[in-house]
Protein backbone atom coordinates (compact mmCIF):
# COMPACT_ATOMS: atom_id res chain seq x y z
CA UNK A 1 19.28 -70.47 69.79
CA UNK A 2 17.27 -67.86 72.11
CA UNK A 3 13.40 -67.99 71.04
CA UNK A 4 11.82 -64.71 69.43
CA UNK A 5 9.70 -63.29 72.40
CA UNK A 6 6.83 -61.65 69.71
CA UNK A 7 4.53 -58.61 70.70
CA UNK A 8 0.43 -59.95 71.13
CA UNK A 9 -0.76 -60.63 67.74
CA UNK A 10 -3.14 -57.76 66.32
CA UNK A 11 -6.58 -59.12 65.74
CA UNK A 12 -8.64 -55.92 64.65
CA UNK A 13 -8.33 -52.22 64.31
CA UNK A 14 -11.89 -50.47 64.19
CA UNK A 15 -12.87 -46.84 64.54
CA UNK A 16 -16.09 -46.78 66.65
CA UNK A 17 -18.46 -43.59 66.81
CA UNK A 18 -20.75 -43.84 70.19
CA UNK A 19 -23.94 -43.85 69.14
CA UNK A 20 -26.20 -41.08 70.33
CA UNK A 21 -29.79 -42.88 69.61
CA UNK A 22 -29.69 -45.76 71.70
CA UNK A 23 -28.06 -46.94 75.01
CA UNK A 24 -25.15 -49.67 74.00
CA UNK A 25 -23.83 -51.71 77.40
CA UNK A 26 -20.12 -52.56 77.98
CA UNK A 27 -18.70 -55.51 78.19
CA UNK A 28 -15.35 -56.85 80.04
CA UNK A 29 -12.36 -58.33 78.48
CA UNK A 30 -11.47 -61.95 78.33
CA UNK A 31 -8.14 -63.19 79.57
CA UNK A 32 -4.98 -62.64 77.50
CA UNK A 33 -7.06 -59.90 75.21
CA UNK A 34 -5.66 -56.45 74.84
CA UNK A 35 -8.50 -54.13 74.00
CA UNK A 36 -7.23 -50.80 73.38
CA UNK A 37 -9.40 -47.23 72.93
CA UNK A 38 -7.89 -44.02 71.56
CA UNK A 39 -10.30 -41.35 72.23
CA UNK A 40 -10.30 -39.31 69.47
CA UNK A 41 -12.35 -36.62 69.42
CA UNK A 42 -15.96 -35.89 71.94
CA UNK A 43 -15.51 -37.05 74.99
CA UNK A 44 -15.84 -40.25 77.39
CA UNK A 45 -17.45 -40.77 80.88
CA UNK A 46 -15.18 -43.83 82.74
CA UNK A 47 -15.41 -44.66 86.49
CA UNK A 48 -16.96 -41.09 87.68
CA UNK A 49 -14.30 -39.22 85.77
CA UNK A 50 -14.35 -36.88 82.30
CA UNK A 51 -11.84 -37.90 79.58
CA UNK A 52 -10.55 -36.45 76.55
CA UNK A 53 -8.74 -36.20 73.28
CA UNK A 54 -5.81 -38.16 73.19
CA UNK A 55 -6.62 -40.36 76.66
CA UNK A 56 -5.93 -44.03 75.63
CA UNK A 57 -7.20 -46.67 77.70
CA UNK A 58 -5.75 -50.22 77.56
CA UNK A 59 -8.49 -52.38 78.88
CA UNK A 60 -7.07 -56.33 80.06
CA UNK A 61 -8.76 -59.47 81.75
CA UNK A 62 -11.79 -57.78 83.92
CA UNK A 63 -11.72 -54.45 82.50
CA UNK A 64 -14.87 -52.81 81.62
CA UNK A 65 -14.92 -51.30 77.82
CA UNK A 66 -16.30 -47.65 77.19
CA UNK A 67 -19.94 -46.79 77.10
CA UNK A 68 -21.23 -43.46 78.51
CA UNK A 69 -20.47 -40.13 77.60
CA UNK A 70 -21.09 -36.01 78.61
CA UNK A 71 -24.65 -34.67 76.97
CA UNK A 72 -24.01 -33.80 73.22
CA UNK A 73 -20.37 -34.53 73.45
CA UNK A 74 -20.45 -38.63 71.77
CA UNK A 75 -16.63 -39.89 71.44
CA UNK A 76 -15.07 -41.79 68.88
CA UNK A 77 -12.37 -44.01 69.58
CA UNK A 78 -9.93 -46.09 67.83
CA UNK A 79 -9.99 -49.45 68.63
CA UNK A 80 -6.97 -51.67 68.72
CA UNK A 81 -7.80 -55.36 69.80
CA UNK A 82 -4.45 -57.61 70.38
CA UNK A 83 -4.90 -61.23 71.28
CA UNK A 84 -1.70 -63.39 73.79
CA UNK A 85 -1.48 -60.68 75.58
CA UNK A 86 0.72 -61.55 78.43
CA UNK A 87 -0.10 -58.50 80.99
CA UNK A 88 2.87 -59.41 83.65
CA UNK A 89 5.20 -58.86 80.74
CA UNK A 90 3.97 -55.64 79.18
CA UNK A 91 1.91 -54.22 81.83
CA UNK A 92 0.90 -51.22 80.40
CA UNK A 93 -0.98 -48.50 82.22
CA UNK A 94 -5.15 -48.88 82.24
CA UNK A 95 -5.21 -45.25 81.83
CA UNK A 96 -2.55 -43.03 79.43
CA UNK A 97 -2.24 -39.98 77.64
CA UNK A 98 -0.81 -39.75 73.88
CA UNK A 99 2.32 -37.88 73.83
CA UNK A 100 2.22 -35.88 70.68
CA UNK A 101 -1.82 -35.18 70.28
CA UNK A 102 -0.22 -33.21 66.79
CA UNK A 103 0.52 -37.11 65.53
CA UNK A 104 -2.71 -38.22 66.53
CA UNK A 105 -4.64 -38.44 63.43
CA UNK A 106 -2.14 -39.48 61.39
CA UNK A 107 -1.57 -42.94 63.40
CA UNK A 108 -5.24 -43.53 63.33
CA UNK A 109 -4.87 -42.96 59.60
CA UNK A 110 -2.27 -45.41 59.40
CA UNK A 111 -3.90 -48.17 61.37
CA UNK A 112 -6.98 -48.13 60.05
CA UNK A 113 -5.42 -47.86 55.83
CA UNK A 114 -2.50 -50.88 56.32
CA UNK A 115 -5.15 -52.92 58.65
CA UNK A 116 -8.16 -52.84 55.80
CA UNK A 117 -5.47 -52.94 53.02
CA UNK A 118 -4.32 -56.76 54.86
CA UNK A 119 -1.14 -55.45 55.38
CA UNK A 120 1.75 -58.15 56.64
CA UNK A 121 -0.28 -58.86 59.99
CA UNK A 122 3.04 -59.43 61.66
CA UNK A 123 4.65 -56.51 60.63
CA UNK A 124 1.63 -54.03 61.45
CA UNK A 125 1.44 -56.12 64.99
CA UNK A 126 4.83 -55.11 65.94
CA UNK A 127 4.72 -51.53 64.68
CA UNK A 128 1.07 -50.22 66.04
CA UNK A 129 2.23 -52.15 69.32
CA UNK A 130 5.37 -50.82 69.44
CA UNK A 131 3.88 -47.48 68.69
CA UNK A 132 1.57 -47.91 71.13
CA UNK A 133 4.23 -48.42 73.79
CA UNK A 134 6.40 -45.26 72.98
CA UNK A 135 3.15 -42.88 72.37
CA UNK A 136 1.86 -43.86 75.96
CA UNK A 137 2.49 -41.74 79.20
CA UNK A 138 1.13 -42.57 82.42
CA UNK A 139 -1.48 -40.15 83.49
CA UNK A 140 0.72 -38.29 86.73
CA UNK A 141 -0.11 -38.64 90.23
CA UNK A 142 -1.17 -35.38 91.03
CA UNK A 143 -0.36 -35.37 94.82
CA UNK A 144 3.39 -36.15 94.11
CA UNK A 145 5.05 -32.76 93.48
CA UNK A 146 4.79 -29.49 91.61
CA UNK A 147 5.97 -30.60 88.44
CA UNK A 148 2.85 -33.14 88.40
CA UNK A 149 0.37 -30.52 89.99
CA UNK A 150 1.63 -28.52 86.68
CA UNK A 151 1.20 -31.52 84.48
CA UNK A 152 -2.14 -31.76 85.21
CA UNK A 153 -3.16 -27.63 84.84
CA UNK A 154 -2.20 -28.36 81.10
CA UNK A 155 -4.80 -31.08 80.48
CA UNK A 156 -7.49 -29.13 82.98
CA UNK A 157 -6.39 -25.89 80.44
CA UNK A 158 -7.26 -27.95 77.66
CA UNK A 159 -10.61 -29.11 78.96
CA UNK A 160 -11.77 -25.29 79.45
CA UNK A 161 -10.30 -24.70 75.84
CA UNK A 162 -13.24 -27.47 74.52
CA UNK A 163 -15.85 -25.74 76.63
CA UNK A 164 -17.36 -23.67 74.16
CA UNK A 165 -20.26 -22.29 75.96
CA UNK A 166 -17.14 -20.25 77.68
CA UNK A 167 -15.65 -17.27 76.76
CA UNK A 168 -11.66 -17.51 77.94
CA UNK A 169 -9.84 -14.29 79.47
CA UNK A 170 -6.32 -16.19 78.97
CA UNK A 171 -4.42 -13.99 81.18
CA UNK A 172 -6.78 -14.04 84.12
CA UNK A 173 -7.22 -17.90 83.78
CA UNK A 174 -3.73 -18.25 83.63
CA UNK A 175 -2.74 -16.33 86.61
CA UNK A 176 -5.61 -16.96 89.02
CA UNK A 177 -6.26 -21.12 87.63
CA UNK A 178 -2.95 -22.06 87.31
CA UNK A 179 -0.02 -19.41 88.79
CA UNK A 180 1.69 -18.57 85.95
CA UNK A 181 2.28 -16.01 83.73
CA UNK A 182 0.17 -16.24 80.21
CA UNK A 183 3.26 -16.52 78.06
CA UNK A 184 4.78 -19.17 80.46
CA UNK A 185 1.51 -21.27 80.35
CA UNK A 186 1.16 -20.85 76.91
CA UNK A 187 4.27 -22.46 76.16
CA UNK A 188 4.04 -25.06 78.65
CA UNK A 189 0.96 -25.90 76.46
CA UNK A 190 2.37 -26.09 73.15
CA UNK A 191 4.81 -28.40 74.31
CA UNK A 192 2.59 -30.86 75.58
CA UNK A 193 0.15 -30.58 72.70
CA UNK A 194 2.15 -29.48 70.01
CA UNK A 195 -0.20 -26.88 69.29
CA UNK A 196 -1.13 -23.29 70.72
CA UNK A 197 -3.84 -23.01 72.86
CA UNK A 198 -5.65 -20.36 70.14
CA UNK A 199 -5.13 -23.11 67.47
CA UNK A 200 -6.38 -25.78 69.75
CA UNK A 201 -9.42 -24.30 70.40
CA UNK A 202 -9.75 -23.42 66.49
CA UNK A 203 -9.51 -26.75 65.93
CA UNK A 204 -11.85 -28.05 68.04
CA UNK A 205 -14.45 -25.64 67.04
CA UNK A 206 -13.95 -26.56 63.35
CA UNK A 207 -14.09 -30.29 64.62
CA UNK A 208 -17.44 -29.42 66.46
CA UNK A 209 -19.20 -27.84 63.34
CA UNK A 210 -18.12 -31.00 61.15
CA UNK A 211 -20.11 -32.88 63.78
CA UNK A 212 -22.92 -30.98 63.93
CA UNK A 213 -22.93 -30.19 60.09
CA UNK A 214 -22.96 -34.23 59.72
CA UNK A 215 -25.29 -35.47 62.37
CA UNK A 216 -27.67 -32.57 63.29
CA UNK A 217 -30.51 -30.58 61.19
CA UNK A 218 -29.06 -27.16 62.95
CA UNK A 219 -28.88 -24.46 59.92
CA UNK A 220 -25.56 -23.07 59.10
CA UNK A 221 -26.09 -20.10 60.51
CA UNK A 222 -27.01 -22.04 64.02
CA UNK A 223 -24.13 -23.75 64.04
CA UNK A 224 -21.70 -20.86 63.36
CA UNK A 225 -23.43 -19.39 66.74
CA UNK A 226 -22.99 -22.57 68.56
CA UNK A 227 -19.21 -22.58 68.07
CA UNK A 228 -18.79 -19.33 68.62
CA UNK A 229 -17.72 -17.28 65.62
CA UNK A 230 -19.00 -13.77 65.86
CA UNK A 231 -20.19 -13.45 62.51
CA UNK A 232 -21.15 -16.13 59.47
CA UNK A 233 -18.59 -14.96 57.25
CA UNK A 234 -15.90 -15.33 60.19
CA UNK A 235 -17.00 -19.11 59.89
CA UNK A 236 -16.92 -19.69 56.48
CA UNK A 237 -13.31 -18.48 56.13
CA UNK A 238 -12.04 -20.36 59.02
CA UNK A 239 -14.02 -23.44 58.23
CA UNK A 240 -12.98 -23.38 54.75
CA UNK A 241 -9.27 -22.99 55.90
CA UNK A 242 -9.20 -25.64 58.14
CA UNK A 243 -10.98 -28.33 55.73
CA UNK A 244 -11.01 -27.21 52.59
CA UNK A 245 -14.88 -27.36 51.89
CA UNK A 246 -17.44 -24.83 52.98
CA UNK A 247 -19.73 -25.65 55.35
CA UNK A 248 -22.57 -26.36 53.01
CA UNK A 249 -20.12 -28.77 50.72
CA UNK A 250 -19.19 -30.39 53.65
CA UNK A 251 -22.27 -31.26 55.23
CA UNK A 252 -23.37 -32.34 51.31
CA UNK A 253 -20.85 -34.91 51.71
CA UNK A 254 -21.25 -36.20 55.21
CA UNK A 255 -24.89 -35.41 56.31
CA UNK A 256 -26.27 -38.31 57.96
CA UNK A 257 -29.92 -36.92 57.31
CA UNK A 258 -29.46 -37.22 53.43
């Protein structure tokens, strides 16, 4: 009878927040480790470059973890640690991108409720693994052909979308950036992301205030400024849409300075 060839065994799922009041150090991997971070929101400095929502790095034998970030923009990161991992066999990319950012949460949801609720360890191995593996696209070559050069306009379209000291003319940035018509880019967008560009940059605004609401002493009104609403009210209704709470509930909730 043919052995089982299993998946590496899942030895912890953690979500990390970087911390923004000390300096932390990384550290490399150990052989046969898989050490996997989701970046879920803020953003993460690795190797001289910028990276984003939805980059997933999948850190083997000599790899150096996460541990620096842009000024005021600390990521958090799912962290998926899988032990007899056998890196000929698998070899999946250092670097990746999560295909559906729009099913994002939801897996980190997932991995984080069945790991603390000692789920069959076996089972949730082979399914965040295998998840894992069919989430995970290579980050393109961008000196192959037009279809990567394209690839990679979406993701730098998405970066100036998260700049929020930036006001966006859509149309010129669309025609001048990246050579295409605003309707053609927009869609190009939405099918990467799942999401419009308008609604992506909502989003991120929202998620923005939730940090700031949480970790900072900034009033209300300061923050409504900072992520660019043009009036308070504006805010409120948007902020309230999108989580449910008002800004003052929330940061009742969630204020780190309580």
């Amino acid at each position: 009878m043919k052995k089982r060839q299993y998946n590496p065994q899942l030895a912890l799922v953690y979500y990390f927040r970087a911390p923004t009041r000390y300096n932390f150090s990384p550290f490399a991997i150990q052989r046969n480790k898989l050490y996997v971070e989701i970046l879920v929101s803020g953003a993460a400095s690795y190797e001289g470059k910028v990276y984003r929502r939805g980059t997933v790095f999948c850190h083997t034998q000599g790899d150096m973890t996460l541990h620096d970030f842009p000024k005021n923009q600390p990521y958090r990161v799912l962290l998926l640690l899988f032990e007899n991992y056998n890196r000929r066999k698998w070899n999946l990319p250092h670097i990746g991108q999560w295909r559906h950012l729009a099913s994002l949460d939801s897996f980190v949801h997932d991995a984080l409720e069945d790991f603390h609720l000692k789920t069959d360890s076996d089972l949730l191995s082979e399914y965040l693994f295998t998840s894992l593996r069919q989430n995970l696209l290579t980050v393109p070559d961008m000196t192959t052909d037009r279809r990567a050069e394209l690839s990679r306009e979406i993701f730098v379209v998405r970066d100036k979308l998260e700049h929020l000291d930036e006001d966006i003319n859509w149309e010129e940035f669309s025609l001048i950036r990246a050579g295409y018509s605003p309707i053609y880019l927009r869609a190009l967008f939405k099918a990467q992301f799942n999401i419009s560009p308008y609604q992506y940059r909502l989003r991120y605004r929202i998620q923005t205030a939730c940090r700031l609401l949480a970790e900072s002493t900034l009033t209300i009104r300061e923050i409504s400024g900072e992520t660019r609403f043009r009036n308070l009210e504006t805010f409120y209704r948007a902020f309230k849409k999108q989580t449910g709470m008002t800004p003052a509930q929330y940061r009742q909730k969630n204020s780190l300075h309580s």
